[in-house]
C-alpha atoms as a PDB file:
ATOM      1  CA  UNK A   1      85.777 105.106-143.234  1.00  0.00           C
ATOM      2  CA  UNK A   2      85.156 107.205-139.739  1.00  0.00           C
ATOM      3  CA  UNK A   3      87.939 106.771-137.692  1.00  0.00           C
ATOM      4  CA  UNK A   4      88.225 104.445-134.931  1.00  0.00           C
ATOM      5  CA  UNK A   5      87.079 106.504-131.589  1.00  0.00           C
ATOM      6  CA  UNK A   6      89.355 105.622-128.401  1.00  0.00           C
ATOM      7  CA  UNK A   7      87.048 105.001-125.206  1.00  0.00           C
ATOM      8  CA  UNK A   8      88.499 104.793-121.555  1.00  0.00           C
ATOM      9  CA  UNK A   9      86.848 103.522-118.843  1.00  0.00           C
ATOM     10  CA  UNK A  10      87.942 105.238-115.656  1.00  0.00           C
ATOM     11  CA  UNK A  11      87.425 104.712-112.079  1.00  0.00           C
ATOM     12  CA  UNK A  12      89.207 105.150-108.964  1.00  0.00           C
ATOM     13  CA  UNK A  13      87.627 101.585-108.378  1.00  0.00           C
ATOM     14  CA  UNK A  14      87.478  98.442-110.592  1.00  0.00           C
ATOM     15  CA  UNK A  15      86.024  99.904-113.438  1.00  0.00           C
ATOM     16  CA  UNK A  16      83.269  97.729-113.740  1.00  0.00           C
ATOM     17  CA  UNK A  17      80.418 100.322-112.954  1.00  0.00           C
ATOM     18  CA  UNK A  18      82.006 103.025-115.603  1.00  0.00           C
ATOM     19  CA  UNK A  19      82.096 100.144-118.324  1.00  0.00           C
ATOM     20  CA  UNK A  20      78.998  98.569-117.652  1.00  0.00           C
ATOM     21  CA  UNK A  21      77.399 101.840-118.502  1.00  0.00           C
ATOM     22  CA  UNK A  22      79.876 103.122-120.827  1.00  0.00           C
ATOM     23  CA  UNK A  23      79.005  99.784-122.935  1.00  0.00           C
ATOM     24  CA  UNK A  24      75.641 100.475-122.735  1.00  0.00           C
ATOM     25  CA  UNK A  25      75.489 103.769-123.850  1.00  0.00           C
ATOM     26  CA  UNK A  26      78.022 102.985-127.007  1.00  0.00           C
ATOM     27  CA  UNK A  27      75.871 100.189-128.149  1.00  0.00           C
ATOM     28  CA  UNK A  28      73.287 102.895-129.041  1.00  0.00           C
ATOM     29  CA  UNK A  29      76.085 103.957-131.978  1.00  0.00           C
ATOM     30  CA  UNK A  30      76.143 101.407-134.311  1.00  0.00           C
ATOM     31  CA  UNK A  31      77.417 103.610-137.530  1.00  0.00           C
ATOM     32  CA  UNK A  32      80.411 104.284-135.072  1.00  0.00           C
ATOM     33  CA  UNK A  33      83.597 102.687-134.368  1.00  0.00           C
ATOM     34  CA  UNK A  34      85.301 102.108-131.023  1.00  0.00           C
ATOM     35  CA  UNK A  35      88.424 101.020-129.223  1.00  0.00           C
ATOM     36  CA  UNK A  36      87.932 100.587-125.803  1.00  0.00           C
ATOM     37  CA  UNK A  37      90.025 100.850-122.728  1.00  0.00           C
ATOM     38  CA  UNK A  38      89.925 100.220-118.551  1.00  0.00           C
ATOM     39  CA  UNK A  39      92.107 101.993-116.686  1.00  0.00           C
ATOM     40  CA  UNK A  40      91.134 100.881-112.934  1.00  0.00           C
ATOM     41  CA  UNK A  41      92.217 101.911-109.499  1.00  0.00           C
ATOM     42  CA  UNK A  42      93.128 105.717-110.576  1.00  0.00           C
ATOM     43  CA  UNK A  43      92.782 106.895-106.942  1.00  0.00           C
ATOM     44  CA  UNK A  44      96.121 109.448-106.839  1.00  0.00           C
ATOM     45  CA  UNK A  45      96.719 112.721-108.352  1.00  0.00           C
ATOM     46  CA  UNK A  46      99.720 110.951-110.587  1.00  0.00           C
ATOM     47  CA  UNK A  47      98.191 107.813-111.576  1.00  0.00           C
ATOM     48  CA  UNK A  48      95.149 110.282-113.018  1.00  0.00           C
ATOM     49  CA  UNK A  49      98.403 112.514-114.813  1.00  0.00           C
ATOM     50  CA  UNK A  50      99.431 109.204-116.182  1.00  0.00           C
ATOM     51  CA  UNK A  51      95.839 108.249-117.561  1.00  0.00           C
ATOM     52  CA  UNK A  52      95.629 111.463-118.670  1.00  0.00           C
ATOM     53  CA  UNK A  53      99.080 111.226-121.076  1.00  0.00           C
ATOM     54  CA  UNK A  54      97.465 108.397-121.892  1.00  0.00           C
ATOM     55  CA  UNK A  55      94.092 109.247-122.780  1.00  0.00           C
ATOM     56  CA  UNK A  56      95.874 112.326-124.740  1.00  0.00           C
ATOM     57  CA  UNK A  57      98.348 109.984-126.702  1.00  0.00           C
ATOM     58  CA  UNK A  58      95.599 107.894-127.948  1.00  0.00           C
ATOM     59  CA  UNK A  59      93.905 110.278-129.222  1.00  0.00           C
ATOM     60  CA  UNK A  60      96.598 111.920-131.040  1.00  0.00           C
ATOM     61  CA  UNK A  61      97.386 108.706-132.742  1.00  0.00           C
ATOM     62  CA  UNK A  62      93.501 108.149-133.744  1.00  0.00           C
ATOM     63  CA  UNK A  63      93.772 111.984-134.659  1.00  0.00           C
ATOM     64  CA  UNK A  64      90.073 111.974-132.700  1.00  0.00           C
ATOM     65  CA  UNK A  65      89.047 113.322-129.314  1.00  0.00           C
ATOM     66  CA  UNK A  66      88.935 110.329-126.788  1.00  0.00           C
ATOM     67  CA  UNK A  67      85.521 109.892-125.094  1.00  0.00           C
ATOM     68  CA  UNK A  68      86.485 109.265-121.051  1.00  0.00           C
ATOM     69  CA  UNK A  69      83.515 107.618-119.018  1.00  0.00           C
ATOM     70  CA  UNK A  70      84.460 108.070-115.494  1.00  0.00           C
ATOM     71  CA  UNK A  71      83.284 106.864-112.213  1.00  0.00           C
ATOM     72  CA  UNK A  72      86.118 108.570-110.016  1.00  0.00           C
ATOM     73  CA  UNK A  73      84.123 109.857-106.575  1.00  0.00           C
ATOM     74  CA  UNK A  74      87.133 112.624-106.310  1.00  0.00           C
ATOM     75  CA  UNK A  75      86.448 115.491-108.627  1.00  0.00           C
ATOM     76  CA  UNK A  76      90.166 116.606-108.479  1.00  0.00           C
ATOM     77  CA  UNK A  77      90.835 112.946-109.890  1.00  0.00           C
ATOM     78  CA  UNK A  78      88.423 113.916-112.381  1.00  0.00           C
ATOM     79  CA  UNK A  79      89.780 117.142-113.644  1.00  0.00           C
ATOM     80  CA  UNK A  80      93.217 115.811-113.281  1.00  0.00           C
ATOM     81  CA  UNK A  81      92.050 113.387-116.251  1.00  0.00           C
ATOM     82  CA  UNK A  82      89.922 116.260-118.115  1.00  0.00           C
ATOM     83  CA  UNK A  83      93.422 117.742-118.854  1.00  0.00           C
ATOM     84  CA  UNK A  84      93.472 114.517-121.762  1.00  0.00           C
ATOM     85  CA  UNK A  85      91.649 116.737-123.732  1.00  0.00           C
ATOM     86  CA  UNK A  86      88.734 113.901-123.745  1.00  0.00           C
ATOM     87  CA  UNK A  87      85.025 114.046-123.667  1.00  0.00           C
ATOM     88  CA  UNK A  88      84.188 113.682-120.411  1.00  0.00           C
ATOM     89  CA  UNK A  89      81.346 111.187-119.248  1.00  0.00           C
ATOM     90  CA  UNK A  90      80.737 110.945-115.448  1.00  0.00           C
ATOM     91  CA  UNK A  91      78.231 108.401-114.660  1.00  0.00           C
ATOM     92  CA  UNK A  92      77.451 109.842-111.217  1.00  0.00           C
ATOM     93  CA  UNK A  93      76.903 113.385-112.138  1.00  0.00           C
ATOM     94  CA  UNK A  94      73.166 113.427-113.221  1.00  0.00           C
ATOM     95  CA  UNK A  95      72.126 111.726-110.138  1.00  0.00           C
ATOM     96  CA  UNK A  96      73.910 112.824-107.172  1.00  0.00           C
ATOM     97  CA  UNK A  97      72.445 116.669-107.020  1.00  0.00           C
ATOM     98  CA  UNK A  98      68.559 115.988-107.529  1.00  0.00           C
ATOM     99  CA  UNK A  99      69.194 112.663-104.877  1.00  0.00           C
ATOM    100  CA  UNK A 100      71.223 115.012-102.557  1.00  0.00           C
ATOM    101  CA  UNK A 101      68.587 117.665-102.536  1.00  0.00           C
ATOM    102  CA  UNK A 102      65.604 114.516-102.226  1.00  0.00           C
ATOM    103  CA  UNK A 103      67.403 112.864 -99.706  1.00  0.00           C
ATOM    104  CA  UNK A 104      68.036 116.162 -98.155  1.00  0.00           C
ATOM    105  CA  UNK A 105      72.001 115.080 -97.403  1.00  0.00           C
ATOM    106  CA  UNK A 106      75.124 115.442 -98.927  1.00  0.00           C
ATOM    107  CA  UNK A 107      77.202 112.463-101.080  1.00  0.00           C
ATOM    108  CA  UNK A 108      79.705 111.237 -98.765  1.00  0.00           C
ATOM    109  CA  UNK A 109      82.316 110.361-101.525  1.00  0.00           C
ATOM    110  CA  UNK A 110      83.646 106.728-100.814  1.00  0.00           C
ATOM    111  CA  UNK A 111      85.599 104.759-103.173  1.00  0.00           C
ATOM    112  CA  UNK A 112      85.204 101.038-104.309  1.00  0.00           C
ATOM    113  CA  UNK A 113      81.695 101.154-102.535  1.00  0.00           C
ATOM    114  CA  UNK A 114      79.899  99.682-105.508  1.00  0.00           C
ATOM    115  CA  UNK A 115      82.143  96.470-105.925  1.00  0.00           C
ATOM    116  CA  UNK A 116      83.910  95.844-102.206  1.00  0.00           C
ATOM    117  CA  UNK A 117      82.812  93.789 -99.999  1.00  0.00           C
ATOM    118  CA  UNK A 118      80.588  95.980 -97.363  1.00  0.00           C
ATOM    119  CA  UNK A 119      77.847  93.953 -96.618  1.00  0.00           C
ATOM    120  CA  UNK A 120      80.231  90.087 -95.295  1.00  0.00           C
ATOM    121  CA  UNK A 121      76.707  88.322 -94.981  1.00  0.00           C
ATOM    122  CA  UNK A 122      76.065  89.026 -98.668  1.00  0.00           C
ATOM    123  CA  UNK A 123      79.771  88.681-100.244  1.00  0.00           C
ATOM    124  CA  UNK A 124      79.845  85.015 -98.389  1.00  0.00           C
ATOM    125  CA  UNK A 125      76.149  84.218 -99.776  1.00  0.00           C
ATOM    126  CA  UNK A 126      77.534  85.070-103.454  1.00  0.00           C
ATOM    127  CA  UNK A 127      80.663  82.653-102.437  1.00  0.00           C
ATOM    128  CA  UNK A 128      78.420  79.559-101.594  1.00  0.00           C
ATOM    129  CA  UNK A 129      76.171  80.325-104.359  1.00  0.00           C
ATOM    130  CA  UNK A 130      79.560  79.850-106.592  1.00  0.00           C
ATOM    131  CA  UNK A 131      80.691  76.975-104.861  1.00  0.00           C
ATOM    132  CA  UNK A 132      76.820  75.444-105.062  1.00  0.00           C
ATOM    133  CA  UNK A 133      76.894  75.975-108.718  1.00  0.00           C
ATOM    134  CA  UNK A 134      80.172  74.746-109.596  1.00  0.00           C
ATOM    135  CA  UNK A 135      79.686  71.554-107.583  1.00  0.00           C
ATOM    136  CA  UNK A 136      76.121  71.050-109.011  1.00  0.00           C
ATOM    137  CA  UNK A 137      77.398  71.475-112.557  1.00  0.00           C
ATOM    138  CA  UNK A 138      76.044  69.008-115.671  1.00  0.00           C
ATOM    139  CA  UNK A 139      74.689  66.570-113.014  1.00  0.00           C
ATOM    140  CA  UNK A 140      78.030  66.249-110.629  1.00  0.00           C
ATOM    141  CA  UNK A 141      75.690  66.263-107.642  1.00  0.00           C
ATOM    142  CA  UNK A 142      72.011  65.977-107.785  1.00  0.00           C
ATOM    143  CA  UNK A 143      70.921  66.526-104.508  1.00  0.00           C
ATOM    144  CA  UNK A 144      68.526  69.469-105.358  1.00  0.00           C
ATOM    145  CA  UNK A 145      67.113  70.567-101.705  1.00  0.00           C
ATOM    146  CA  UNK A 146      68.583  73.129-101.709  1.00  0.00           C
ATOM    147  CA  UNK A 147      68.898  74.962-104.935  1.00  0.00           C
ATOM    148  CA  UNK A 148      66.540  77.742-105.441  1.00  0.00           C
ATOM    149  CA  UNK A 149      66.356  77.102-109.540  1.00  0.00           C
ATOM    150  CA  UNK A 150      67.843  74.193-111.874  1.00  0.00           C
ATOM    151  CA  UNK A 151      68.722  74.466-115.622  1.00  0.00           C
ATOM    152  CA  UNK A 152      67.996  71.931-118.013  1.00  0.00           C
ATOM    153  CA  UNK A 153      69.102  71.068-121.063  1.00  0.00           C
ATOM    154  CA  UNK A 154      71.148  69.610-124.002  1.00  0.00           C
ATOM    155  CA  UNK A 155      75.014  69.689-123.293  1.00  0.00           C
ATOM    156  CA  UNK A 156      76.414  73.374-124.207  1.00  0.00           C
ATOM    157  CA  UNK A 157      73.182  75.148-124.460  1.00  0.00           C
ATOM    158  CA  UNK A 158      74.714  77.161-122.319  1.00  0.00           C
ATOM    159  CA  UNK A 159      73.312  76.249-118.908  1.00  0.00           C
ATOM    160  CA  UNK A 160      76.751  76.612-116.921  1.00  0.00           C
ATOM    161  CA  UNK A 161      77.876  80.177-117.649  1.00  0.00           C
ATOM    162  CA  UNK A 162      74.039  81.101-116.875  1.00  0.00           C
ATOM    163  CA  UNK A 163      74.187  79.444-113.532  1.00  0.00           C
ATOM    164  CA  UNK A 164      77.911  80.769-112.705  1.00  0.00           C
ATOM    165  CA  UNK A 165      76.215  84.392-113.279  1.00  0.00           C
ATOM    166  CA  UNK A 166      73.462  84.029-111.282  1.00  0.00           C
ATOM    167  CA  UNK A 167      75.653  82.927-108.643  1.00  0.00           C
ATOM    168  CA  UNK A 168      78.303  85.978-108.906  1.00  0.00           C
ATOM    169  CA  UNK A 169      75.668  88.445-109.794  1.00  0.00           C
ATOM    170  CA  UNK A 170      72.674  87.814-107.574  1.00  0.00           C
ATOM    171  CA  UNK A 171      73.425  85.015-104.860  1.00  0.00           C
ATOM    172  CA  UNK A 172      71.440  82.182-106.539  1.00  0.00           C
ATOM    173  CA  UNK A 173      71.909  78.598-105.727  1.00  0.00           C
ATOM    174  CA  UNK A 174      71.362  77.409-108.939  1.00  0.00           C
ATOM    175  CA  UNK A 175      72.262  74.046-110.743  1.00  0.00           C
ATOM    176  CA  UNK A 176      72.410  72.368-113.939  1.00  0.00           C
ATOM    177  CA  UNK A 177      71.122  69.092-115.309  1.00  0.00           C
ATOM    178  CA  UNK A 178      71.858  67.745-118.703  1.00  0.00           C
ATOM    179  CA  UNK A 179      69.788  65.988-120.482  1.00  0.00           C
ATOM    180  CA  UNK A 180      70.983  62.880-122.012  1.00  0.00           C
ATOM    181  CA  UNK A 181      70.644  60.648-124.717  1.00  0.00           C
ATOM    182  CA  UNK A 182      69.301  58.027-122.523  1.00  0.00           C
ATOM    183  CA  UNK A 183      67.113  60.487-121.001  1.00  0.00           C
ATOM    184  CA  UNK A 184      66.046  61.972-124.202  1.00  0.00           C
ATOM    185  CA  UNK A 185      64.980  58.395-125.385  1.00  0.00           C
ATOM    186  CA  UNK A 186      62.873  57.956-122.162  1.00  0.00           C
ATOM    187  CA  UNK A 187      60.811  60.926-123.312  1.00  0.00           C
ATOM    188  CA  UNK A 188      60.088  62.471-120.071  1.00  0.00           C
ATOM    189  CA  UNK A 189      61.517  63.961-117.090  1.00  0.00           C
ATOM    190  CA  UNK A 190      64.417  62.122-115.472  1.00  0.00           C
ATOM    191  CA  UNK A 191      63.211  60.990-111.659  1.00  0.00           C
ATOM    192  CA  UNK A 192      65.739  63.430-109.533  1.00  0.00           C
ATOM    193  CA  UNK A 193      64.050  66.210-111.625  1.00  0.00           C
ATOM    194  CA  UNK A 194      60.210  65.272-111.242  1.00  0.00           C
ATOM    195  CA  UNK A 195      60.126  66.263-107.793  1.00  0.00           C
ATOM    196  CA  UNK A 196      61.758  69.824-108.052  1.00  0.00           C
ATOM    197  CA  UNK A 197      59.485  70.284-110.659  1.00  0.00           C
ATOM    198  CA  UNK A 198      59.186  73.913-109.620  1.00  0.00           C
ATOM    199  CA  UNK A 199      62.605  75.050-109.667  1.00  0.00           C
ATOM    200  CA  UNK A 200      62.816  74.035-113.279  1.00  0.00           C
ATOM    201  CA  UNK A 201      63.635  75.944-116.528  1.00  0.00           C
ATOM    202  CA  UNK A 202      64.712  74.811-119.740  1.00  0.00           C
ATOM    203  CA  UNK A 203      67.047  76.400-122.365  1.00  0.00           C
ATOM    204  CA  UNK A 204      67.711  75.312-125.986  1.00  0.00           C
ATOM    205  CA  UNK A 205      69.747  76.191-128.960  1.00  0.00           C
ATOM    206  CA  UNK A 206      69.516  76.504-132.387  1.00  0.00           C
ATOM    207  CA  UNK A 207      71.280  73.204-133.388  1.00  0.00           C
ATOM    208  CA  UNK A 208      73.491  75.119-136.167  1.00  0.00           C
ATOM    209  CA  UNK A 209      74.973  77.126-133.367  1.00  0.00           C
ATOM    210  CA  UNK A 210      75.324  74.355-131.127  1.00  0.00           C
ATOM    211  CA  UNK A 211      76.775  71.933-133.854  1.00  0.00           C
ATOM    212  CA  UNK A 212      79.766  74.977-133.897  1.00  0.00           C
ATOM    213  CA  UNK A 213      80.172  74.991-130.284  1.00  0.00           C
ATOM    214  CA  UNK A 214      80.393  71.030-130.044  1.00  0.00           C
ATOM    215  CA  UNK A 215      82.880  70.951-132.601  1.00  0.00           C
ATOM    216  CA  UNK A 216      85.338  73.613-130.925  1.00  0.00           C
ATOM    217  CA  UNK A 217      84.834  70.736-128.266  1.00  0.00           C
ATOM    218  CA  UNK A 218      85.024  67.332-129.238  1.00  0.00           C
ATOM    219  CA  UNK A 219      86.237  68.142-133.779  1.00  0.00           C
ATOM    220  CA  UNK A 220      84.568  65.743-135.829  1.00  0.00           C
ATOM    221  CA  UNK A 221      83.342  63.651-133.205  1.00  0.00           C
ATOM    222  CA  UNK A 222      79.271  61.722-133.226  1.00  0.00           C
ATOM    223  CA  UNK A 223      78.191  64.304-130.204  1.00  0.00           C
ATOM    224  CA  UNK A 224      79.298  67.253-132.710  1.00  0.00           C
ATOM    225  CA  UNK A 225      77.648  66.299-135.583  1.00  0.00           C
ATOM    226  CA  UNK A 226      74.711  68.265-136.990  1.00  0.00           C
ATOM    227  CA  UNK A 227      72.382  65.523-137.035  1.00  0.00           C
ATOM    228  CA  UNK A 228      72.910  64.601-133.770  1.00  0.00           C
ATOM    229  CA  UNK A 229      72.463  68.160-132.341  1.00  0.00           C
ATOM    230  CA  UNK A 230      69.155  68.257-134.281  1.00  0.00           C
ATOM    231  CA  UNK A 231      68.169  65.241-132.847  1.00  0.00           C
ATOM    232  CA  UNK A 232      68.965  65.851-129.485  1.00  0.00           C
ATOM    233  CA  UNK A 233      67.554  69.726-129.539  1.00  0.00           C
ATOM    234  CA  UNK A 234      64.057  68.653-130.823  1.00  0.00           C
ATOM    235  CA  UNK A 235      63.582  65.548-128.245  1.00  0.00           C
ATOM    236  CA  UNK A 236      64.371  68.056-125.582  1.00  0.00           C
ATOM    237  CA  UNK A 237      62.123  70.379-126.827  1.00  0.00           C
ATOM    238  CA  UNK A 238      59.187  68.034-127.106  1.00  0.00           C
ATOM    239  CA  UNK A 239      59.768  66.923-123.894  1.00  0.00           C
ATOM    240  CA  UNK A 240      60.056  69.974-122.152  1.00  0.00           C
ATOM    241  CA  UNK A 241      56.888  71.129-124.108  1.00  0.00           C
ATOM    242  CA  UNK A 242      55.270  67.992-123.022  1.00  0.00           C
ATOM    243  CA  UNK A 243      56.141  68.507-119.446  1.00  0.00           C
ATOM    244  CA  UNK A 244      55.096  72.088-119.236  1.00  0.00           C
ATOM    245  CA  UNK A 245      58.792  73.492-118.317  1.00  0.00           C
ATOM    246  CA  UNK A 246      59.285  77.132-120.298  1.00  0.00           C
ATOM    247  CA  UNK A 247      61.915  77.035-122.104  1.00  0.00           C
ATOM    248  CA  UNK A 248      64.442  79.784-123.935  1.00  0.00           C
ATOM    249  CA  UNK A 249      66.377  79.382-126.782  1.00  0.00           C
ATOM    250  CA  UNK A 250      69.905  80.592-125.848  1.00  0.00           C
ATOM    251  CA  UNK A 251      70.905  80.997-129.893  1.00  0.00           C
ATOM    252  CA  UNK A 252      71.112  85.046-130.042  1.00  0.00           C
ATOM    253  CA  UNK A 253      70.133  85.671-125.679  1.00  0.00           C
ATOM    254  CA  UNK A 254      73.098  87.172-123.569  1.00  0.00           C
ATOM    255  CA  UNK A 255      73.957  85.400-120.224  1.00  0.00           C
ATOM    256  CA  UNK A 256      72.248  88.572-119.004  1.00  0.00           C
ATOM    257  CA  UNK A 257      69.115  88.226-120.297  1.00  0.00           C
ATOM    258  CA  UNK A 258      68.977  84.634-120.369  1.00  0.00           C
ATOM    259  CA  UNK A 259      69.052  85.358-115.942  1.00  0.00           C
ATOM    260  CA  UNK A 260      66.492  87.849-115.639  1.00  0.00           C
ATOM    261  CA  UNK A 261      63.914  86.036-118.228  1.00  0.00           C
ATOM    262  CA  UNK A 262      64.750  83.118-115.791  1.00  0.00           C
ATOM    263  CA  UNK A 263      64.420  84.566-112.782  1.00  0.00           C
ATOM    264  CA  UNK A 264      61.483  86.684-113.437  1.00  0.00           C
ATOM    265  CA  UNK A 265      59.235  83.689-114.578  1.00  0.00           C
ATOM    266  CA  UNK A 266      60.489  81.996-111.250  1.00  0.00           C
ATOM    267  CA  UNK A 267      59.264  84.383-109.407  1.00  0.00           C
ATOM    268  CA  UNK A 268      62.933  84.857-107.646  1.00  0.00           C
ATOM    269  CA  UNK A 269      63.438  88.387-106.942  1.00  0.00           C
ATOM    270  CA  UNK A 270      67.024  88.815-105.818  1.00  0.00           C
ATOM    271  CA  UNK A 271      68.990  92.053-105.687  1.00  0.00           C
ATOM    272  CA  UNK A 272      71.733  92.392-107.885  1.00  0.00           C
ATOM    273  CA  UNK A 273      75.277  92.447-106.358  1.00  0.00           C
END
């Protein structure tokens, strides 16, 4: 068996930009094995000598040469953590010459840009968005004016984490019904939802996988069991079907995916933070 490979995420910043990427380029390695690392906030010549020993002792103990992906502005920073012996991966590198020579200017090298708060307007839309999603969560408010899309569903389809990302990520307003059993018997849209008709989108589950995530909730219980969660997932369906709402199943979708399929068949075109 290939040995496991040690992978550091590096930045002078959060970190999030180097292992967004980073992730994304080891998913295309699926015969390989990784351990991953983030090492944030390396913004001195001796906290990069510290990743560095770091970097180097891991590697020596997987008796494989780390893989580093960096997004350090300072190149000193960078070389400083080069001395690990690692494979070096700087996510900036193949962009910033052919943009500098488009854009006709040089980089100015600024740290934490990507993930601080530059623009106020924008941070404190992302914070109401939060606090509009977390107070408009599995029907706590239903006052639907002013959210720009609503989620609806069967309980743990996985409508909150999708709404608390669109909120962090791009600044939506977005809420969350769930549908009921008493709604599900009515067999078509509950009132407060007919009239925001729009702003609707459905999401399902396969009701294996949400028979396992009921039971990590309530063990044992009638709203766990399988039949129910067959039940409940096929009257939804049929009535979403019926009402013309799209719909995605949730089952094998990331929370990432599950916003942009959602956002793009809104129409809602809303840069991401």
């Amino acid at each position: 068996m290939d040995a496991v490979r040690p992978v550091f995420y590096v930045s002078d910043g959060t970190g999030i930009t180097a292992e967004t990427i980073g992730h994304s380029l080891l998913t295309q390695f699926s015969g390989s094995r990784f351990q991953t690392d983030r090492l944030p906030f390396v913004d001195t010549p001796d906290r990069a000598r510290d990743a560095a020993n770091r970097i180097r002792a891991a590697g020596e103990a997987a008796r494989t040469r780390p893989i580093v992906v960096t997004s350090c502005v300072d190149g000193s920073l960078t070389a400083l953590v080069a001395e690990s012996g690692a494979l070096m991966l700087d996510v900036f590198a193949p962009f910033i010459e052919p943009l500098e020579r488009e854009l006709g200017e040089a980089r100015q090298q600024r740290v934490g840009q990507a993930h601080g708060i530059v623009d106020f307007d924008t941070y404190h839309r992302r914070i109401n968005a939060m606090n509009y999603a977390l107070t408009h969560d599995d029907g706590i408010s239903m006052n639907y004016d002013e959210a720009d899309l609503i989620l609806v569903g069967v309980s743990r389809a996985g409508k909150t984490p999708t709404c608390v990302y669109l909120a962090l990520h791009h600044g939506i307003r977005a809420a969350n019904y769930p549908l009921t059993p008493d709604d599900l018997e009515e067999e078509r849209l509950p009132a407060k939802l007919r009239q925001h008709r729009n702003k609707l989108f459905g999401l399902t589950i396969d009701p294996i996988r949400l028979h396992q995530i009921r039971q990590e909730r309530r063990a044992n219980s009638r709203y766990a069991q399988l039949d129910t969660c067959k039940r409940e997932v096929a009257q939804a369906e049929a009535m979403l079907r019926r009402e013309g709402i799209e719909m995605l199943s949730t089952t094998h979708a990331s929370i990432e995916e599950i916003s942009s399929r959602v956002l793009e068949h809104l129409g809602i075109n809303r840069e991401m933070y």
